[in-house]
Protein backbone atom coordinates (compact mmCIF):
# COMPACT_ATOMS: atom_id res chain seq x y z
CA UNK A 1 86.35 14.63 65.23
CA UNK A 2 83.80 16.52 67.73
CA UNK A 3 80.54 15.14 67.83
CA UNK A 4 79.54 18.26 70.34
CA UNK A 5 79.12 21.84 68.96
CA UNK A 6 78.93 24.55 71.19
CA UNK A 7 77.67 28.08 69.24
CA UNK A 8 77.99 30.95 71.92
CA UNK A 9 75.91 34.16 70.78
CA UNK A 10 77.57 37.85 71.48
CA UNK A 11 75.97 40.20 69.90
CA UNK A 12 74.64 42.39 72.37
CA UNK A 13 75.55 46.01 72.33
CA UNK A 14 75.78 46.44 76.20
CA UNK A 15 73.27 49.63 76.01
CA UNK A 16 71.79 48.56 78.89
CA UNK A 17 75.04 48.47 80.60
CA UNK A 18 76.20 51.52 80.11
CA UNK A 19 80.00 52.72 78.84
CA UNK A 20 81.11 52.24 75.20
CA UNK A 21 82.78 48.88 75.58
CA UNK A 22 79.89 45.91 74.65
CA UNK A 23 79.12 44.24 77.91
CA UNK A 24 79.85 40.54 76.89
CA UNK A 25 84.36 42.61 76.69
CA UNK A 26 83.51 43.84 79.61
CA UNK A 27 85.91 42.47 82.75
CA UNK A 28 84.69 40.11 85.70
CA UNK A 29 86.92 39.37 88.12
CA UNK A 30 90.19 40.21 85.87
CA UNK A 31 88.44 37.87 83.02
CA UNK A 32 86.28 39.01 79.70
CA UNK A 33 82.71 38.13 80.47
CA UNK A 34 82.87 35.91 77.05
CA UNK A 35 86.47 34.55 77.85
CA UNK A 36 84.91 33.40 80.82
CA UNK A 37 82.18 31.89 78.83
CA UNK A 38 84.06 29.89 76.70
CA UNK A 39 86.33 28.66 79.44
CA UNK A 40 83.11 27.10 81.35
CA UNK A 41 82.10 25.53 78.36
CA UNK A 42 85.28 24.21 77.11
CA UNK A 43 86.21 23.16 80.66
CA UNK A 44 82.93 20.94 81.10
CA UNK A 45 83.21 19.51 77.31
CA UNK A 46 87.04 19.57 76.62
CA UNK A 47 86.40 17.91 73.42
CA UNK A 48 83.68 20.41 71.78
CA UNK A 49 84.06 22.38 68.59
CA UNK A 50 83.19 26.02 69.61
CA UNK A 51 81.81 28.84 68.02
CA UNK A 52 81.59 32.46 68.69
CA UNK A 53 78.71 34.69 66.64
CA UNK A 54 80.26 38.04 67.26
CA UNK A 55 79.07 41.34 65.05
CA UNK A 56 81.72 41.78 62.19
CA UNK A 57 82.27 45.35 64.05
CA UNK A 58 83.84 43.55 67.01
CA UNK A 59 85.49 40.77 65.32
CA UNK A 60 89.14 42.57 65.57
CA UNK A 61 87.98 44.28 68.79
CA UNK A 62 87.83 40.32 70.37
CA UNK A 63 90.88 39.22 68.93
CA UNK A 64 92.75 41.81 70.50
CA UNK A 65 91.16 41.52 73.84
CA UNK A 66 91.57 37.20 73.63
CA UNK A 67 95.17 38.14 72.48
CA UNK A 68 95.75 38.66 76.16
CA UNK A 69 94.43 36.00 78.15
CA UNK A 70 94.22 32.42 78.10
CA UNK A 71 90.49 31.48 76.13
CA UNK A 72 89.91 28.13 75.19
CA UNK A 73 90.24 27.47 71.17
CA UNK A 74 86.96 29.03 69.07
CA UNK A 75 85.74 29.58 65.84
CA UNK A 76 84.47 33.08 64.94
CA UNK A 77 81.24 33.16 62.43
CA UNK A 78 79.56 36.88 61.98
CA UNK A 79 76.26 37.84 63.59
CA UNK A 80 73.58 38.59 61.65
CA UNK A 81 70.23 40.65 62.48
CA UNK A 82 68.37 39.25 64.72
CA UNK A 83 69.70 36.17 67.09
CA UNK A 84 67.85 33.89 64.34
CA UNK A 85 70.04 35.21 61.79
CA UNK A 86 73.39 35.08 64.01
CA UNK A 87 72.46 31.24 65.46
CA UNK A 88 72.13 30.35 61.60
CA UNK A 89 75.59 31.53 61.01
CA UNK A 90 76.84 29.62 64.01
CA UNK A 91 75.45 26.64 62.78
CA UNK A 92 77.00 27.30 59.26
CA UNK A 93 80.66 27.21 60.96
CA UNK A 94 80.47 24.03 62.59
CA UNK A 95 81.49 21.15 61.28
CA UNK A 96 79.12 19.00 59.39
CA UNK A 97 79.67 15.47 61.46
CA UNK A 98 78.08 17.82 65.16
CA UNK A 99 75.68 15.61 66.33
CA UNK A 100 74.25 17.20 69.48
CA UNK A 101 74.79 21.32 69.24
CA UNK A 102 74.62 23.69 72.02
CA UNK A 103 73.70 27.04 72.08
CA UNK A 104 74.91 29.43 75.27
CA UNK A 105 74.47 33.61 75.88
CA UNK A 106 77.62 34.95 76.12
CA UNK A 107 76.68 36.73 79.48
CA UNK A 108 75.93 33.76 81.13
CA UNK A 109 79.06 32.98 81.73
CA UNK A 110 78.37 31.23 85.62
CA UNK A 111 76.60 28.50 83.84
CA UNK A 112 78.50 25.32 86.00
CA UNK A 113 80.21 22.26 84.67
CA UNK A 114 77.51 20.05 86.30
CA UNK A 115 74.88 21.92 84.59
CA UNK A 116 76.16 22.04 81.12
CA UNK A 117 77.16 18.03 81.84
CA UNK A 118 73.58 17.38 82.92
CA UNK A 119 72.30 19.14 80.01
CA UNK A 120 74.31 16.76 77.30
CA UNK A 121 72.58 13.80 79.05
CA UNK A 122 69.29 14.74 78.96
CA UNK A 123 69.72 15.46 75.21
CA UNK A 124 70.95 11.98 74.72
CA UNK A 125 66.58 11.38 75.23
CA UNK A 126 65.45 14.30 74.28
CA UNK A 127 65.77 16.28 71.00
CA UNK A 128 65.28 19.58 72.90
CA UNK A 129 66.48 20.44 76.25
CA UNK A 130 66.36 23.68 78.05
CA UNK A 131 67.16 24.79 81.73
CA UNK A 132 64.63 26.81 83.52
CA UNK A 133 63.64 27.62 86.79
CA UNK A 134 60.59 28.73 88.58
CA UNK A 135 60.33 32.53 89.79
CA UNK A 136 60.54 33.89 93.27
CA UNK A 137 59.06 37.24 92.38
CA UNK A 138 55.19 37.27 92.09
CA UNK A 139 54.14 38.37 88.50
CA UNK A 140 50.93 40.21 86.97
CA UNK A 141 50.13 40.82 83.41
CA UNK A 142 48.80 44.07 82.41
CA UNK A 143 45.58 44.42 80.34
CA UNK A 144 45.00 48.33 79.74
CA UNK A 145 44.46 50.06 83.05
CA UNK A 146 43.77 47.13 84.49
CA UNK A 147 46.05 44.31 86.07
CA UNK A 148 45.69 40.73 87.27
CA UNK A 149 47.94 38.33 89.39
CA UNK A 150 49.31 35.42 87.61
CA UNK A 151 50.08 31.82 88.88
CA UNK A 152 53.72 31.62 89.20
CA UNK A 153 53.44 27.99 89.87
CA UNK A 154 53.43 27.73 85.96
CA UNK A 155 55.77 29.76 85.20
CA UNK A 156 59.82 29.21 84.54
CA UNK A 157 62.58 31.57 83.86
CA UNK A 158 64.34 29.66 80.62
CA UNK A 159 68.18 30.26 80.64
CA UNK A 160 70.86 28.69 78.12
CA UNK A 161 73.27 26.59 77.42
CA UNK A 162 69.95 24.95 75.38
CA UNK A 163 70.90 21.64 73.93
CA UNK A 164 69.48 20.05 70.74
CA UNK A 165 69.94 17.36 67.95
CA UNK A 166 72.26 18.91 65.25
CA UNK A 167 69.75 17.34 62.42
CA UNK A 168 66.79 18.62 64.19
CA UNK A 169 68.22 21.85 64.91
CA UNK A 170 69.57 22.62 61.37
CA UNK A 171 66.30 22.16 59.63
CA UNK A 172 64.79 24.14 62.14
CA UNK A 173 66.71 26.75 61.16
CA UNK A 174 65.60 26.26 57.65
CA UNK A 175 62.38 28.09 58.49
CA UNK A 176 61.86 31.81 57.55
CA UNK A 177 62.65 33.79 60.47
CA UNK A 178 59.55 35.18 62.68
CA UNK A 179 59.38 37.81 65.50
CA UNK A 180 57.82 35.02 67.80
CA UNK A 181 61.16 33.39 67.72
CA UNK A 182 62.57 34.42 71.35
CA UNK A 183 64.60 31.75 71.96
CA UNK A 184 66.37 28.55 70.07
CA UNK A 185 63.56 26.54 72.15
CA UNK A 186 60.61 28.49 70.57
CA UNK A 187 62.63 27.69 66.70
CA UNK A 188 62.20 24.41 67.59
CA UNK A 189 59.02 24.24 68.75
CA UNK A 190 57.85 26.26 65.68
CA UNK A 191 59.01 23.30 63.64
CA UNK A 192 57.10 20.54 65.50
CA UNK A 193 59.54 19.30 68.58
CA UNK A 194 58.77 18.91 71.97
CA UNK A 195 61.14 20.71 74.41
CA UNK A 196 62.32 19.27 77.87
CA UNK A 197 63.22 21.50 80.79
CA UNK A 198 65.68 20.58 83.51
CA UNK A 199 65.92 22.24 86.10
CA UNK A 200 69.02 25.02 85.62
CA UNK A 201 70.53 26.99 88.32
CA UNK A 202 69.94 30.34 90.22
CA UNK A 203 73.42 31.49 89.53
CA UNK A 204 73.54 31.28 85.81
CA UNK A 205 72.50 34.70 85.69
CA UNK A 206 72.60 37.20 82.03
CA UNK A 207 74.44 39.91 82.38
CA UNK A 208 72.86 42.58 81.63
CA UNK A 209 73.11 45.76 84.05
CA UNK A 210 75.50 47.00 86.31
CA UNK A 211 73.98 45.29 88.90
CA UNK A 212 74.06 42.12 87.41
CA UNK A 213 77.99 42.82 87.76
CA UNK A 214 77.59 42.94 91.42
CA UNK A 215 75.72 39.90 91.66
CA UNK A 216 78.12 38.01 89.57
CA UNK A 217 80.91 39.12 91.45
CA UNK A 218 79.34 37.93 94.78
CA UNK A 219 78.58 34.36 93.07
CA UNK A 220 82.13 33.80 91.63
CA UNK A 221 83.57 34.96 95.26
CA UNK A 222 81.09 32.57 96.94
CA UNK A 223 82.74 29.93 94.52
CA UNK A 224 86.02 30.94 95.48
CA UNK A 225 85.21 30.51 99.19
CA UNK A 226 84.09 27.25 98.55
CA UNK A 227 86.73 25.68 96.95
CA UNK A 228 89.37 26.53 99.31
């Protein structure tokens, strides 16, 4: 029996992307962005149940797409809302003896074995961990008309896969749902646990826009280079 859970979220609409296919169907590099996904995952923990939160409008849309390409075994549970409502679903398909659950964006799906590996370990101290990692860009928050520069020395971009006890995370999840809930990390946190960052990587990018595409392209052709 697993004793890893993986629940991957798609339930974006791709609006931002542009074009009437969702944008975690869409192709990179002759691959689904969530078939890639679920590859990475499966590929770094071979022995993880998996879980895909997909809208019950795209259910059949998947299956015919994964019909045609070679995507690691999953578990589809329907969205629901908000991502609260869809990561409660997730949690609702996987099997009750998960100890340690993780919980990935489907358009992050350059997220690297060593990452996702180092992630598992830290959880084996921590009850939440997260990857994050500080910004290039400078940053100012807007008050009004007026502006001010903000320290990005404290600052971190969080990314997923974020890893968590399953006990810890299931009565989490127990809470009523609230708009302050951005993240799985911030559910947690809500209900009293600490969360540890580690330090993720530059690459593990969300798709989001076209350019994004680009970008993601570049990376997995970088990877390419680098393996021959």
């Amino acid at each position: 029996m697993a004793t890893t859970g993986v629940i991957i979220v798609a339930g974006g609409s791709g609006r931002r992307m542009g074009g009437a296919l969702p944008k975690q169907f869409m192709m990179l590099d002759n691959e689904p962005i969530l078939a890639r996904s679920i590859n990475r995952i499966h590929e770094a923990l071979p022995a993880a149940e998996i879980v895909v939160v997909l809208p019950e409008e795209h259910v059949e849309l998947w299956k015919n797409i994964a019909a045609r390409f070679d995507v690691a075994r999953h578990k589809i549970a329907l969205g629901g809302k908000e991502r609260f409502h869809s990561v409660k679903s997730g949690l609702a398909a996987l099997s009750e003896g998960i100890r340690t659950i993780a919980i990935h964006d489907a358009v992050r799906p350059l997220a690297s074995k060593k990452l996702i590996i180092k992630l598992l370990l830290a959880a084996e101290k921590s009850v939440a961990v997260i990857p994050a990692v500080a910004p290039i860009d400078s940053y100012r928050i807007v008050e009004g008309d007026d502006s001010r520069i903000i320290d990005r020395s404290a600052l971190r971009m969080v990314q997923t896969p974020q890893v968590f006890h399953a006990k810890a995370l299931r009565a989490a999840y127990e809470q009523p749902f609230s708009s302050t809930f951005t993240d799985d990390a911030s559910v947690m946190e809500a209900a009293g646990h600490k969360v540890t960052l580690v330090e993720g990587e530059r690459e593990n990018i969300k798709i989001t826009t076209p350019s994004d595409m680009l970008i993601a392209e570049a990376i997995i052709n970088a990877e390419s280079e680098t393996q021959l």
